[in-house]
PDB file of N, CA and C in Angstrom:
ATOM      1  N   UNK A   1      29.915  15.021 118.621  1.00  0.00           N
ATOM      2  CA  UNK A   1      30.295  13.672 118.975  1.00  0.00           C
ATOM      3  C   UNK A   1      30.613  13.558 120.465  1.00  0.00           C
ATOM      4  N   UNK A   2      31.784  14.625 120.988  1.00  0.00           N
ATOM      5  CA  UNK A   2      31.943  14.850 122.346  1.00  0.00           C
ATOM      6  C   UNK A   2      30.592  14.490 123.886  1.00  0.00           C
ATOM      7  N   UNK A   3      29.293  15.283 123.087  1.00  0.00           N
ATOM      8  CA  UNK A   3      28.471  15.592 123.696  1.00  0.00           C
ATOM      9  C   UNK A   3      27.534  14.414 124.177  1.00  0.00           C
ATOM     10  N   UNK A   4      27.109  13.474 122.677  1.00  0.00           N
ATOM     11  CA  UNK A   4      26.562  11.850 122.745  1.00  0.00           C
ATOM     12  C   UNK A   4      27.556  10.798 123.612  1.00  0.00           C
ATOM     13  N   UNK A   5      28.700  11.075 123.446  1.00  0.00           N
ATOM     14  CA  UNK A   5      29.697  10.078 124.003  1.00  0.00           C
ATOM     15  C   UNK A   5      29.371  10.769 126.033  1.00  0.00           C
ATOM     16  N   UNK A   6      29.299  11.844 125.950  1.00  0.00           N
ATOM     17  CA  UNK A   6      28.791  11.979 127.648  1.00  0.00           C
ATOM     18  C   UNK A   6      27.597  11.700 127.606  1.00  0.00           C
ATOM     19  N   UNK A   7      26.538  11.307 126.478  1.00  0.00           N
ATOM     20  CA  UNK A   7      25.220  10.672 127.252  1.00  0.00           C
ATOM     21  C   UNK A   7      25.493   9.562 127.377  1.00  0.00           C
ATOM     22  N   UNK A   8      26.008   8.907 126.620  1.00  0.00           N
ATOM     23  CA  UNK A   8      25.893   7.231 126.319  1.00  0.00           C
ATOM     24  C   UNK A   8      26.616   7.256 127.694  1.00  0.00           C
ATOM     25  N   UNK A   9      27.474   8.031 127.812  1.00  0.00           N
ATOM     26  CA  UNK A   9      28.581   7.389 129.278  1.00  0.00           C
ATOM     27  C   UNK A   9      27.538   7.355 130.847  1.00  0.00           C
ATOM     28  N   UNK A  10      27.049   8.558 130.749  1.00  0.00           N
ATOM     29  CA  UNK A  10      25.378   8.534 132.100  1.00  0.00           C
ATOM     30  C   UNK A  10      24.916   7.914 131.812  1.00  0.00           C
ATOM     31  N   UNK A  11      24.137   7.348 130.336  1.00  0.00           N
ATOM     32  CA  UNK A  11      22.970   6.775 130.490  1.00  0.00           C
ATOM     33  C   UNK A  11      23.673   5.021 130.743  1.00  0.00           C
ATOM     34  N   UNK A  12      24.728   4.892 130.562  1.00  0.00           N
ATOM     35  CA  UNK A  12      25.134   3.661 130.838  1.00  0.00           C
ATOM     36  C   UNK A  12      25.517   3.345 132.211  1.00  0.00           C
ATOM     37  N   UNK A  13      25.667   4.483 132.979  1.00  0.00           N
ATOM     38  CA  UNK A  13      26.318   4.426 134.321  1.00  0.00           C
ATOM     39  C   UNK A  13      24.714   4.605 135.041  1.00  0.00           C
ATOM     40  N   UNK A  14      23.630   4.659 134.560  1.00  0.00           N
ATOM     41  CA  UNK A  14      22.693   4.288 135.355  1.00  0.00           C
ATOM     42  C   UNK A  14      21.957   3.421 134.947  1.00  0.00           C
ATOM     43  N   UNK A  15      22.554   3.078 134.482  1.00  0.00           N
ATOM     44  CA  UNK A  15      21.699   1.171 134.285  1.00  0.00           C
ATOM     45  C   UNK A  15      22.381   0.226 135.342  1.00  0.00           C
ATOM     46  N   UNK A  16      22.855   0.732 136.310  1.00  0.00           N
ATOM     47  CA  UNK A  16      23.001   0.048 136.902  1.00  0.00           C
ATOM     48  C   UNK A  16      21.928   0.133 138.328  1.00  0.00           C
ATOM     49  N   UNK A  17      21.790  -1.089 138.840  1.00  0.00           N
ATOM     50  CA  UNK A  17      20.450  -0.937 139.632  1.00  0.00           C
ATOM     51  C   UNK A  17      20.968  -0.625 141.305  1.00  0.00           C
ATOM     52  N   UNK A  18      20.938   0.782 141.330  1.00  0.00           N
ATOM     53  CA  UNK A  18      21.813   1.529 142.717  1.00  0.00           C
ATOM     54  C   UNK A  18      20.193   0.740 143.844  1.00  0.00           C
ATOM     55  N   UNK A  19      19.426   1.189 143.706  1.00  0.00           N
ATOM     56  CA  UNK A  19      18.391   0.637 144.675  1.00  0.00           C
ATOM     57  C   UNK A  19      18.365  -0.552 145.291  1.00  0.00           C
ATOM     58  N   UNK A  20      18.331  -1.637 143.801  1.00  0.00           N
ATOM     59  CA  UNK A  20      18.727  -3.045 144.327  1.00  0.00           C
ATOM     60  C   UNK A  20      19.929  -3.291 144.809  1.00  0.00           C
ATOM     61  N   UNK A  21      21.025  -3.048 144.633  1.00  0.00           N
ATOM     62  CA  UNK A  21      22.334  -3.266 145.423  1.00  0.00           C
ATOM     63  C   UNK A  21      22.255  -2.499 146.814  1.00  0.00           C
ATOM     64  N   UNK A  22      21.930  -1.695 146.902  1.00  0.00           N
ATOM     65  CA  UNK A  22      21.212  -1.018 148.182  1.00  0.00           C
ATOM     66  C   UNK A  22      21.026  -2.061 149.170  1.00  0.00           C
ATOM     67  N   UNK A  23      20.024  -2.344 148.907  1.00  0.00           N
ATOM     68  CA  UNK A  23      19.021  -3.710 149.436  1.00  0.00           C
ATOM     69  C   UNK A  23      19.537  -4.832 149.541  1.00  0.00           C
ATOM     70  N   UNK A  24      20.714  -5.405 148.469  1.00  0.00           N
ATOM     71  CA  UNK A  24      20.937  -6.096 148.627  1.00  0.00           C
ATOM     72  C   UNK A  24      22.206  -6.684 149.273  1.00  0.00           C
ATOM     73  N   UNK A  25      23.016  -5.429 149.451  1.00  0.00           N
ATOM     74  CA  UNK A  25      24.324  -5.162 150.354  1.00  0.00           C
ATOM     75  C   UNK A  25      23.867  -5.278 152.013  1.00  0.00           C
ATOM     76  N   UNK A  26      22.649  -4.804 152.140  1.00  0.00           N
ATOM     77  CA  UNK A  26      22.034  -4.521 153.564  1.00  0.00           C
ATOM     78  C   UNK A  26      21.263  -5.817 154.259  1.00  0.00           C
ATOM     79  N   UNK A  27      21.260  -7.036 152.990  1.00  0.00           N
ATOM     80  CA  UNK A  27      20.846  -8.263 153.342  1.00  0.00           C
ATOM     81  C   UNK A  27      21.594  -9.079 153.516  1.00  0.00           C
ATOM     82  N   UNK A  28      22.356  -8.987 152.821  1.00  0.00           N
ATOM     83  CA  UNK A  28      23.428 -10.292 152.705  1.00  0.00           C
ATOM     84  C   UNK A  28      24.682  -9.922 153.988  1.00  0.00           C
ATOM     85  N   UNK A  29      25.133  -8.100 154.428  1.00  0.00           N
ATOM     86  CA  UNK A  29      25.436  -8.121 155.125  1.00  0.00           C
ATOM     87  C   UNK A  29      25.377  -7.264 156.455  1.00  0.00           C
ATOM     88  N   UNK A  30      24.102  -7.110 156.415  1.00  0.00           N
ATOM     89  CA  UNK A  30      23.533  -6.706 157.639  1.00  0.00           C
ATOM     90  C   UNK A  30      23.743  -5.147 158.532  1.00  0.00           C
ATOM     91  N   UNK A  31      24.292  -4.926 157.265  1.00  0.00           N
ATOM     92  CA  UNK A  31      24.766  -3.829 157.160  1.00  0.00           C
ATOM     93  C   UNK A  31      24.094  -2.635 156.575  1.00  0.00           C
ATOM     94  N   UNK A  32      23.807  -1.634 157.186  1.00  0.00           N
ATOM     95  CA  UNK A  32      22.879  -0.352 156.811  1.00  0.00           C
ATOM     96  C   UNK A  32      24.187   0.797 155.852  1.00  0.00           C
ATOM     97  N   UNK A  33      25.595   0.659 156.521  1.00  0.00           N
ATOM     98  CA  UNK A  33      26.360   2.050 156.126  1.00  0.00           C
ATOM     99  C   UNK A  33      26.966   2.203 154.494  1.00  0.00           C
ATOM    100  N   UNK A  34      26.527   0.740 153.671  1.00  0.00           N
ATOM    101  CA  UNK A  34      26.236   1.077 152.255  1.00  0.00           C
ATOM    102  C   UNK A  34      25.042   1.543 151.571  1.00  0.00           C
ATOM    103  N   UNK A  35      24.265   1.683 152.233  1.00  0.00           N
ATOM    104  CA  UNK A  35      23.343   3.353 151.772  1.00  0.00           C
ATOM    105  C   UNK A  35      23.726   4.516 151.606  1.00  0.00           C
ATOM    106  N   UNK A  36      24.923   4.715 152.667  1.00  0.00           N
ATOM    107  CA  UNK A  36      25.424   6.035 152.418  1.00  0.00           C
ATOM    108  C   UNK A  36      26.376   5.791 150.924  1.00  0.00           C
ATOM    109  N   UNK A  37      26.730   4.833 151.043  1.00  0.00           N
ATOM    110  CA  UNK A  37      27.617   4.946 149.786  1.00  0.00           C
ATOM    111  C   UNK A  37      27.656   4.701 148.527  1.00  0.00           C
ATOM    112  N   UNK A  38      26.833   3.737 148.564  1.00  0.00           N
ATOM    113  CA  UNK A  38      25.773   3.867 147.370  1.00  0.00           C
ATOM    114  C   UNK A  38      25.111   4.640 147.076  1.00  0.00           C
ATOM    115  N   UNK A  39      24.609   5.667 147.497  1.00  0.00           N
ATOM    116  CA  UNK A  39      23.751   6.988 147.297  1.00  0.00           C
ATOM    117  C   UNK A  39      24.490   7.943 147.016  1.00  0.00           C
ATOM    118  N   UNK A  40      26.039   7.950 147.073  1.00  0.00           N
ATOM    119  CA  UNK A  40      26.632   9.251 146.571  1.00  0.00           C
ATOM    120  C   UNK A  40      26.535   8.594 145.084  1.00  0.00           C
ATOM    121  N   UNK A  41      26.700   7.819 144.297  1.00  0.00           N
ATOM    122  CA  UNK A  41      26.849   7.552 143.228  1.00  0.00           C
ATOM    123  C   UNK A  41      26.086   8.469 142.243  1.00  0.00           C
ATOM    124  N   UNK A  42      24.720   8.146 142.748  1.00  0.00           N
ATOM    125  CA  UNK A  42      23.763   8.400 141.756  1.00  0.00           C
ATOM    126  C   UNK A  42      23.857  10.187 142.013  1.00  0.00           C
ATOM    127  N   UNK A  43      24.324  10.300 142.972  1.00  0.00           N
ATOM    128  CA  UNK A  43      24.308  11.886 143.239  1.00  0.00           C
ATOM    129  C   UNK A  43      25.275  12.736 142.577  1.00  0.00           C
ATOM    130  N   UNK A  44      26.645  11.803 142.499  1.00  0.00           N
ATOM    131  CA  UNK A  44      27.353  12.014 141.117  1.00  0.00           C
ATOM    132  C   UNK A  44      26.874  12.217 140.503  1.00  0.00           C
ATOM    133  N   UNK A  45      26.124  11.289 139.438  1.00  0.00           N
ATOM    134  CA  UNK A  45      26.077  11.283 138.253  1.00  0.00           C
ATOM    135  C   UNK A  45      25.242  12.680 138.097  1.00  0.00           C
ATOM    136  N   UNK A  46      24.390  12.706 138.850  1.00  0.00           N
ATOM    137  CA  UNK A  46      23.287  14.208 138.705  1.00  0.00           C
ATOM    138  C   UNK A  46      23.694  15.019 138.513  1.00  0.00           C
ATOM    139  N   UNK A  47      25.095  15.396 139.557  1.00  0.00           N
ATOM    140  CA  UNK A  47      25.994  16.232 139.502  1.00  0.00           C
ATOM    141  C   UNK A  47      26.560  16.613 138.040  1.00  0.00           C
ATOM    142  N   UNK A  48      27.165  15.344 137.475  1.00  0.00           N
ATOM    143  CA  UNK A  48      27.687  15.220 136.164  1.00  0.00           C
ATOM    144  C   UNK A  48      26.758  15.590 134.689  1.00  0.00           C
ATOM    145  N   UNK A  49      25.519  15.291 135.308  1.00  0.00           N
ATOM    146  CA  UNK A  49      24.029  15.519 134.240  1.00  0.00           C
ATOM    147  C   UNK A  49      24.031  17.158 134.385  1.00  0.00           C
ATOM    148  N   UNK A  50      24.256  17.500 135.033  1.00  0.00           N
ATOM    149  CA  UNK A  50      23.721  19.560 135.848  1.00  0.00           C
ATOM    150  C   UNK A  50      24.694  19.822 135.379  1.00  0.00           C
ATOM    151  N   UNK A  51      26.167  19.791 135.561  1.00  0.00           N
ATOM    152  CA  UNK A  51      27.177  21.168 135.285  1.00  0.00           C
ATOM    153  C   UNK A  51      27.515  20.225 133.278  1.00  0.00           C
ATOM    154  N   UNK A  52      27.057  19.411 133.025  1.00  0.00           N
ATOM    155  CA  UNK A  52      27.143  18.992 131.117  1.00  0.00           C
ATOM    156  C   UNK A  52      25.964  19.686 130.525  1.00  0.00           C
ATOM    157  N   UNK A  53      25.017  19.960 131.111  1.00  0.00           N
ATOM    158  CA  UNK A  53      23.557  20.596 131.131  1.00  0.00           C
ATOM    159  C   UNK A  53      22.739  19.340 130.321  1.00  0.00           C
ATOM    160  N   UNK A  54      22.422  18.281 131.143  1.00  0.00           N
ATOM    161  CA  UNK A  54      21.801  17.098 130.664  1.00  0.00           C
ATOM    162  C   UNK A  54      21.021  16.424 131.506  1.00  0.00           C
ATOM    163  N   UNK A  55      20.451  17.533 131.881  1.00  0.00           N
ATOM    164  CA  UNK A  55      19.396  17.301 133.130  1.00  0.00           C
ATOM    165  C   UNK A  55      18.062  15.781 133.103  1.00  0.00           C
ATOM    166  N   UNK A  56      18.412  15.963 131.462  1.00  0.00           N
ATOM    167  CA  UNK A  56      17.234  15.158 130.874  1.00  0.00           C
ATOM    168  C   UNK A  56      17.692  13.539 130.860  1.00  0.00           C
ATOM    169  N   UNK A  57      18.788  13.779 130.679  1.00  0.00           N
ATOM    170  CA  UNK A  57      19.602  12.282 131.267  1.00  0.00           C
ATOM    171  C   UNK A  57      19.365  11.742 131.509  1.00  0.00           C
ATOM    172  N   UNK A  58      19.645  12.669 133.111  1.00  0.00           N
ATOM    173  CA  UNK A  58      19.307  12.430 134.702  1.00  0.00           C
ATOM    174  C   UNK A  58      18.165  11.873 134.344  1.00  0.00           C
ATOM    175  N   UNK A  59      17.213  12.325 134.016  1.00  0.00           N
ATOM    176  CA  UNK A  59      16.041  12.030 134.574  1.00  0.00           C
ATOM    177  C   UNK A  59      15.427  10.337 134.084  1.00  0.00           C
ATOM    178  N   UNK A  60      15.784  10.951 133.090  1.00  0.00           N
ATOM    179  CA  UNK A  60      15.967   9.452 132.278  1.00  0.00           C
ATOM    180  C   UNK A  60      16.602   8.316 132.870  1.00  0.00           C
ATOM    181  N   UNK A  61      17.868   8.362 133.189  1.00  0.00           N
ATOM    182  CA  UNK A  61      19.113   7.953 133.950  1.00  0.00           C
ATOM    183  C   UNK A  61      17.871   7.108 135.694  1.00  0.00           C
ATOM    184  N   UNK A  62      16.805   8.381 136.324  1.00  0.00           N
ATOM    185  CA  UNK A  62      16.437   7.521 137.139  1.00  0.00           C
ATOM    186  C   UNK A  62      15.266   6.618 136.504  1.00  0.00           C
ATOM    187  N   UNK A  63      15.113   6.512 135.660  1.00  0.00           N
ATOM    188  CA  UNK A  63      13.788   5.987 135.511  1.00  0.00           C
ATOM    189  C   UNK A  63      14.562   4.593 135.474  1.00  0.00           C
ATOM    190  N   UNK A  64      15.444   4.402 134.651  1.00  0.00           N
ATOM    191  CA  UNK A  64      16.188   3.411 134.262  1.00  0.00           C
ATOM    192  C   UNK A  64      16.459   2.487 135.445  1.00  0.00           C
ATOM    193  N   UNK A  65      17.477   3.095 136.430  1.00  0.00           N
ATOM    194  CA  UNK A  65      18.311   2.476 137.528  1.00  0.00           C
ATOM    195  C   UNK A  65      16.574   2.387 138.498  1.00  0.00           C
ATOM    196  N   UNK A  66      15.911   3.105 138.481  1.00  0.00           N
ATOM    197  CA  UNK A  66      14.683   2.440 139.112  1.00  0.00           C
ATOM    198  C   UNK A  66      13.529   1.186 138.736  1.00  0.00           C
ATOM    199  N   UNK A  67      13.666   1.677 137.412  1.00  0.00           N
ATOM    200  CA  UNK A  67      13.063   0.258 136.485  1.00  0.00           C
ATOM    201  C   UNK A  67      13.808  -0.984 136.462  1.00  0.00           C
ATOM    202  N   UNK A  68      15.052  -0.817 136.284  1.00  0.00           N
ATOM    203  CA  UNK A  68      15.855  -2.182 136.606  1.00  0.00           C
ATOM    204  C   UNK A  68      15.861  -2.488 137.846  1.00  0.00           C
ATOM    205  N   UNK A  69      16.179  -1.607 138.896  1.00  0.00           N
ATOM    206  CA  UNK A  69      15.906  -2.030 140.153  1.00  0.00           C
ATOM    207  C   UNK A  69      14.850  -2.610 140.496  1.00  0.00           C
ATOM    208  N   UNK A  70      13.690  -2.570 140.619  1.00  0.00           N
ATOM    209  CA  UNK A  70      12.411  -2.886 140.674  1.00  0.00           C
ATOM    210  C   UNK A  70      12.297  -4.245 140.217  1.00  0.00           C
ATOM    211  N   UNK A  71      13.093  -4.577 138.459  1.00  0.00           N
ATOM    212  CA  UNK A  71      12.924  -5.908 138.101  1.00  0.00           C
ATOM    213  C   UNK A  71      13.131  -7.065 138.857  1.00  0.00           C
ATOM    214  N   UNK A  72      15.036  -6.328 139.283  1.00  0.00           N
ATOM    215  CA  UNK A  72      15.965  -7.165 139.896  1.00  0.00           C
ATOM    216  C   UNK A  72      14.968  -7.705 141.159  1.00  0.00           C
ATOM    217  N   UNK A  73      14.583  -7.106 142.315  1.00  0.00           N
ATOM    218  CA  UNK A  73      14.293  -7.099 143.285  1.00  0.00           C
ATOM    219  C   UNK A  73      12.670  -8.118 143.333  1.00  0.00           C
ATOM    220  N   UNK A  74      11.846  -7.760 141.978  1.00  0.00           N
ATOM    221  CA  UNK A  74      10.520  -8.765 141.492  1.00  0.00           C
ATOM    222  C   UNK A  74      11.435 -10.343 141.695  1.00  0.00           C
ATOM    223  N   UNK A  75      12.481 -10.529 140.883  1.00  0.00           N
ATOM    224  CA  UNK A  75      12.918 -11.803 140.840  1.00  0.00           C
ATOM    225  C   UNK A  75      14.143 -12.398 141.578  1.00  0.00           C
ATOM    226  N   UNK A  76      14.446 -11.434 142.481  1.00  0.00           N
ATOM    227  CA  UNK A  76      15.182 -11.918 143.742  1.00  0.00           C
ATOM    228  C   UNK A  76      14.327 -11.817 145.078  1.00  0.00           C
ATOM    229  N   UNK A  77      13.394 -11.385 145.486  1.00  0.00           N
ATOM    230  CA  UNK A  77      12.861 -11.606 146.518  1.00  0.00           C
ATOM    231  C   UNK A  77      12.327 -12.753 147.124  1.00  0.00           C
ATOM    232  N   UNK A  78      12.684 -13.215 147.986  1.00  0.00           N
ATOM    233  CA  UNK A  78      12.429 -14.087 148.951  1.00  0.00           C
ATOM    234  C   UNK A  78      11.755 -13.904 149.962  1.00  0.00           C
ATOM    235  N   UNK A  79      11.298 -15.018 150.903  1.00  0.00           N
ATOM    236  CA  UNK A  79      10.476 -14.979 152.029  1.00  0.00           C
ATOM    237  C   UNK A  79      11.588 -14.535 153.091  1.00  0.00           C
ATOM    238  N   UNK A  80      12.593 -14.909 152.877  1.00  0.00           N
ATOM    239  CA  UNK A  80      13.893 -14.152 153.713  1.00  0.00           C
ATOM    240  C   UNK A  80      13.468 -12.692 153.756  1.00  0.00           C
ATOM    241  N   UNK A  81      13.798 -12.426 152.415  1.00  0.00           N
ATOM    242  CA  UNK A  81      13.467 -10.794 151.840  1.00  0.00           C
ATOM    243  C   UNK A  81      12.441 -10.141 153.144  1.00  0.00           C
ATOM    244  N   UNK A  82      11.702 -10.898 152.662  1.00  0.00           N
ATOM    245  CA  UNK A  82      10.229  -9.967 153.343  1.00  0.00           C
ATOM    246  C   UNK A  82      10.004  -9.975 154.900  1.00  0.00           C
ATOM    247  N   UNK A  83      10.633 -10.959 155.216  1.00  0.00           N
ATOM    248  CA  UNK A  83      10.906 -10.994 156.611  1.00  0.00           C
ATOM    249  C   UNK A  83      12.118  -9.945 156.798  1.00  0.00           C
ATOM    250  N   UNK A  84      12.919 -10.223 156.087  1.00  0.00           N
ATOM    251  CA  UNK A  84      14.332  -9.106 156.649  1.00  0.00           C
ATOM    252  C   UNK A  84      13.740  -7.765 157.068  1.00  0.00           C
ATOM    253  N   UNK A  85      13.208  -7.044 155.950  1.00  0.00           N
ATOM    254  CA  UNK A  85      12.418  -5.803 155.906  1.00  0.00           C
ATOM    255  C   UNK A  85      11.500  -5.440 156.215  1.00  0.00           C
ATOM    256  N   UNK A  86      10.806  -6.295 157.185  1.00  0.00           N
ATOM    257  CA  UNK A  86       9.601  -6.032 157.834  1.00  0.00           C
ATOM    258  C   UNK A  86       9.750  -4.429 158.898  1.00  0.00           C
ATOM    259  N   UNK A  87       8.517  -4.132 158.806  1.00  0.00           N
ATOM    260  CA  UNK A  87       6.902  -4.399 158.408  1.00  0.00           C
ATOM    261  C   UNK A  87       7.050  -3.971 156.723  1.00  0.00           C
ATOM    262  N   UNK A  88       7.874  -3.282 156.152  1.00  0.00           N
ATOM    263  CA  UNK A  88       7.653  -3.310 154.569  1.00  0.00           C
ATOM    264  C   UNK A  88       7.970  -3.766 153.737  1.00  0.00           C
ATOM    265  N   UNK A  89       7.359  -4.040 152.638  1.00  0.00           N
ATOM    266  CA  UNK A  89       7.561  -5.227 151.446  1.00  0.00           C
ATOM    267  C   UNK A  89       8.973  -4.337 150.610  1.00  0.00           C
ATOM    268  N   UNK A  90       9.935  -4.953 150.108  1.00  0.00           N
ATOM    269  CA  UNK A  90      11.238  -5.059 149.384  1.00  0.00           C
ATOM    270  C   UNK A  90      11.061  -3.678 148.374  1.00  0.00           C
ATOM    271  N   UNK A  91       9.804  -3.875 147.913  1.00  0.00           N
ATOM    272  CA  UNK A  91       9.480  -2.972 146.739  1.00  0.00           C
ATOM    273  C   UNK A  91       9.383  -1.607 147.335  1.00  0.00           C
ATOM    274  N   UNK A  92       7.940  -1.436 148.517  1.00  0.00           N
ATOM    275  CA  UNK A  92       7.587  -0.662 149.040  1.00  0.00           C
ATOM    276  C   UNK A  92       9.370  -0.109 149.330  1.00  0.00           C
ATOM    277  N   UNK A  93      10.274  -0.587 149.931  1.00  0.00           N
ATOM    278  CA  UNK A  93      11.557   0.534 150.261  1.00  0.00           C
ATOM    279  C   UNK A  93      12.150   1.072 149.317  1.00  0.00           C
ATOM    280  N   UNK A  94      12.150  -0.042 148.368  1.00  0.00           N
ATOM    281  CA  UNK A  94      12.840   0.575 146.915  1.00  0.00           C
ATOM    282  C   UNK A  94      12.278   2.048 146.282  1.00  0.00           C
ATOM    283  N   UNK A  95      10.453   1.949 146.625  1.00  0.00           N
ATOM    284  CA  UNK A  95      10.240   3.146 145.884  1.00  0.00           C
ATOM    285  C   UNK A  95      10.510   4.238 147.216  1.00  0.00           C
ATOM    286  N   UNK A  96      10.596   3.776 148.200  1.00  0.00           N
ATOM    287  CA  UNK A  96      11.058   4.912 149.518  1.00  0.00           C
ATOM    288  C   UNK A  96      12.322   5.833 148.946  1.00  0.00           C
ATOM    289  N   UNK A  97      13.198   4.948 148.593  1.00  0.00           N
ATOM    290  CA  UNK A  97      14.480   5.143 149.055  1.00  0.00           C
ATOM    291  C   UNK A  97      14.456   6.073 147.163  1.00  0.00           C
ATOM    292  N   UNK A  98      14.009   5.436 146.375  1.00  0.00           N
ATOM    293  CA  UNK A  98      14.443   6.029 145.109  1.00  0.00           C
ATOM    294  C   UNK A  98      13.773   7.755 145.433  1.00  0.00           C
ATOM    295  N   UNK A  99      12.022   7.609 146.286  1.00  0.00           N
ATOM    296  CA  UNK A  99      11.618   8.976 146.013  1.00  0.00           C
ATOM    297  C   UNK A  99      12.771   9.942 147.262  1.00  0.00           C
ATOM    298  N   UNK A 100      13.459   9.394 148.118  1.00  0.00           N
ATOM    299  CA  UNK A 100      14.220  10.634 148.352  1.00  0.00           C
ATOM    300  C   UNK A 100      15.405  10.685 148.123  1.00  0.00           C
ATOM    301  N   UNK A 101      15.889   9.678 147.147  1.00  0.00           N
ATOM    302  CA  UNK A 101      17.162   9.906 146.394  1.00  0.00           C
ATOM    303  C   UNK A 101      16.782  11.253 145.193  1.00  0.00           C
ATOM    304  N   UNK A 102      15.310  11.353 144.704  1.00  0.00           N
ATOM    305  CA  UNK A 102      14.906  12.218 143.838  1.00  0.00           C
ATOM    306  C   UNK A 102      14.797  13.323 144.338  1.00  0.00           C
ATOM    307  N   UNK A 103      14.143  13.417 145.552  1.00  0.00           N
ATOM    308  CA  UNK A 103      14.382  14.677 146.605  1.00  0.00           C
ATOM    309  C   UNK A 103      15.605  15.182 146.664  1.00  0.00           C
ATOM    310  N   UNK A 104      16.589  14.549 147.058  1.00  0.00           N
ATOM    311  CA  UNK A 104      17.867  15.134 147.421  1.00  0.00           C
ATOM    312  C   UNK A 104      18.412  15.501 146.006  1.00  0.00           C
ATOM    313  N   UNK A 105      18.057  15.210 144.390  1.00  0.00           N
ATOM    314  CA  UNK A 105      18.808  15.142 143.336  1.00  0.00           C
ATOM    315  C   UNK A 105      17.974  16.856 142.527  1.00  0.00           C
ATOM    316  N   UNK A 106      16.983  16.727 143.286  1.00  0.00           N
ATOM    317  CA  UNK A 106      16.011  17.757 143.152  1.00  0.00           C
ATOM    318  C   UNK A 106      16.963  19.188 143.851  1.00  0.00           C
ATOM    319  N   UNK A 107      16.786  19.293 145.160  1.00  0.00           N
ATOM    320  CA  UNK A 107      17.892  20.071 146.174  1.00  0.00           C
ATOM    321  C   UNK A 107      18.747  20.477 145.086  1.00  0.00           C
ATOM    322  N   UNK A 108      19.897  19.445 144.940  1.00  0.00           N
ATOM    323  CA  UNK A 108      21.107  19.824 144.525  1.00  0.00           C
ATOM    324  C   UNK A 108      21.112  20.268 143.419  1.00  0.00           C
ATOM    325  N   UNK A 109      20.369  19.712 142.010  1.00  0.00           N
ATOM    326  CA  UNK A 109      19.860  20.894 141.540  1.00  0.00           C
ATOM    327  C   UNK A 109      19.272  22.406 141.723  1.00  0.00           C
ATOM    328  N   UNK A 110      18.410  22.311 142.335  1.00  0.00           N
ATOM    329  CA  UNK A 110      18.454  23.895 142.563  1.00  0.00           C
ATOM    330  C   UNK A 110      19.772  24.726 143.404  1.00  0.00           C
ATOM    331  N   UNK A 111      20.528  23.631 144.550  1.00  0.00           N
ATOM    332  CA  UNK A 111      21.422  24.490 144.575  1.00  0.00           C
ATOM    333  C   UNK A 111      22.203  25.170 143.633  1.00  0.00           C
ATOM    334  N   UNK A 112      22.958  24.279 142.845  1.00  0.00           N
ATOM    335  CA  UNK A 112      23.469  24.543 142.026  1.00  0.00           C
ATOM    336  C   UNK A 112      23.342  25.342 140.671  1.00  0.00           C
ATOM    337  N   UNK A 113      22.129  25.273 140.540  1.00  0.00           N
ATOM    338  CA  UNK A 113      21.571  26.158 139.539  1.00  0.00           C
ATOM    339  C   UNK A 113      21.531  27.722 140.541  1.00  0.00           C
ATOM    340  N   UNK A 114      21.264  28.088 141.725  1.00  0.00           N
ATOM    341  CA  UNK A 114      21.577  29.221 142.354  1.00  0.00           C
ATOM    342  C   UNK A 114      23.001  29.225 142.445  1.00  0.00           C
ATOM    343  N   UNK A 115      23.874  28.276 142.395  1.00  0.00           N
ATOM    344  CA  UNK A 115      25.407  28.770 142.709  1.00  0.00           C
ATOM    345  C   UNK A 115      25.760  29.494 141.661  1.00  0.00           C
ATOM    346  N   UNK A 116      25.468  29.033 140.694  1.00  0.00           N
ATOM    347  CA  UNK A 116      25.411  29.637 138.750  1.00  0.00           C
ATOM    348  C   UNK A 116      25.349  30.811 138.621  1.00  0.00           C
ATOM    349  N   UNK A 117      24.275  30.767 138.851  1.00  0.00           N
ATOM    350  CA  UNK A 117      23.215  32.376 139.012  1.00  0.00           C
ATOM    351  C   UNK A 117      21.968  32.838 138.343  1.00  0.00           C
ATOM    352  N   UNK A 118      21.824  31.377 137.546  1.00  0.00           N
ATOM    353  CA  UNK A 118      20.653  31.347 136.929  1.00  0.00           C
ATOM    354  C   UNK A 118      19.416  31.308 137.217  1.00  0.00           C
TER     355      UNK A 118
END
């Protein structure tokens, strides 16, 4: 029971759309330094997926917060939008930013799996 109650708790803590709030913290206030902070989140949770050994979560966990992100961002984009982020389209950063949030979630996995010793 212990074990489902820590998936349901990740897989619920990444439904939330870290990409689109990303984007959308950086529009509304012009502001770049909630990337950094928004990006530890999800790096948590990875964290939290690796030492529960629920790697599969994770992975799951990004498909999710990237699939919702993606939605959010289809039906909030504006001509604002696309101008803000020029030369690239809203989407095009979203999948930027998710593939090296996966990079870095990648890393820290293997660190950590060498801190282990496995």
């Amino acid at each position: 029971m212990k074990k489902l109650t820590i998936r349901g708790v990740l897989l619920f803590a990444y439904c939330i759309p870290y990409g689109f709030l990303l984007m959308y913290n950086d529009f509304n206030n012009r502001s770049a330094l909630e990337y950094v902070g928004i990006m530890i989140v999800p790096l948590i949770l990875i964290c939290l997926c690796i030492m529960t050994n629920n790697i599969g979560i994770g992975i799951i966990g990004n498909i999710i917060t990237f699939s919702i992100s993606y939605l959010c961002i289809s039906n909030v984009v504006t001509e604002r939008w696309s101008l803000y982020f020029k030369p690239f389209f809203p989407r095009d950063i979203l999948i930027f930013i998710s593939a090296i949030l996966v990079l870095v979630e990648i890393l820290l996995w293997t660190f950590i799996e060498r801190g282990r010793g496995n």
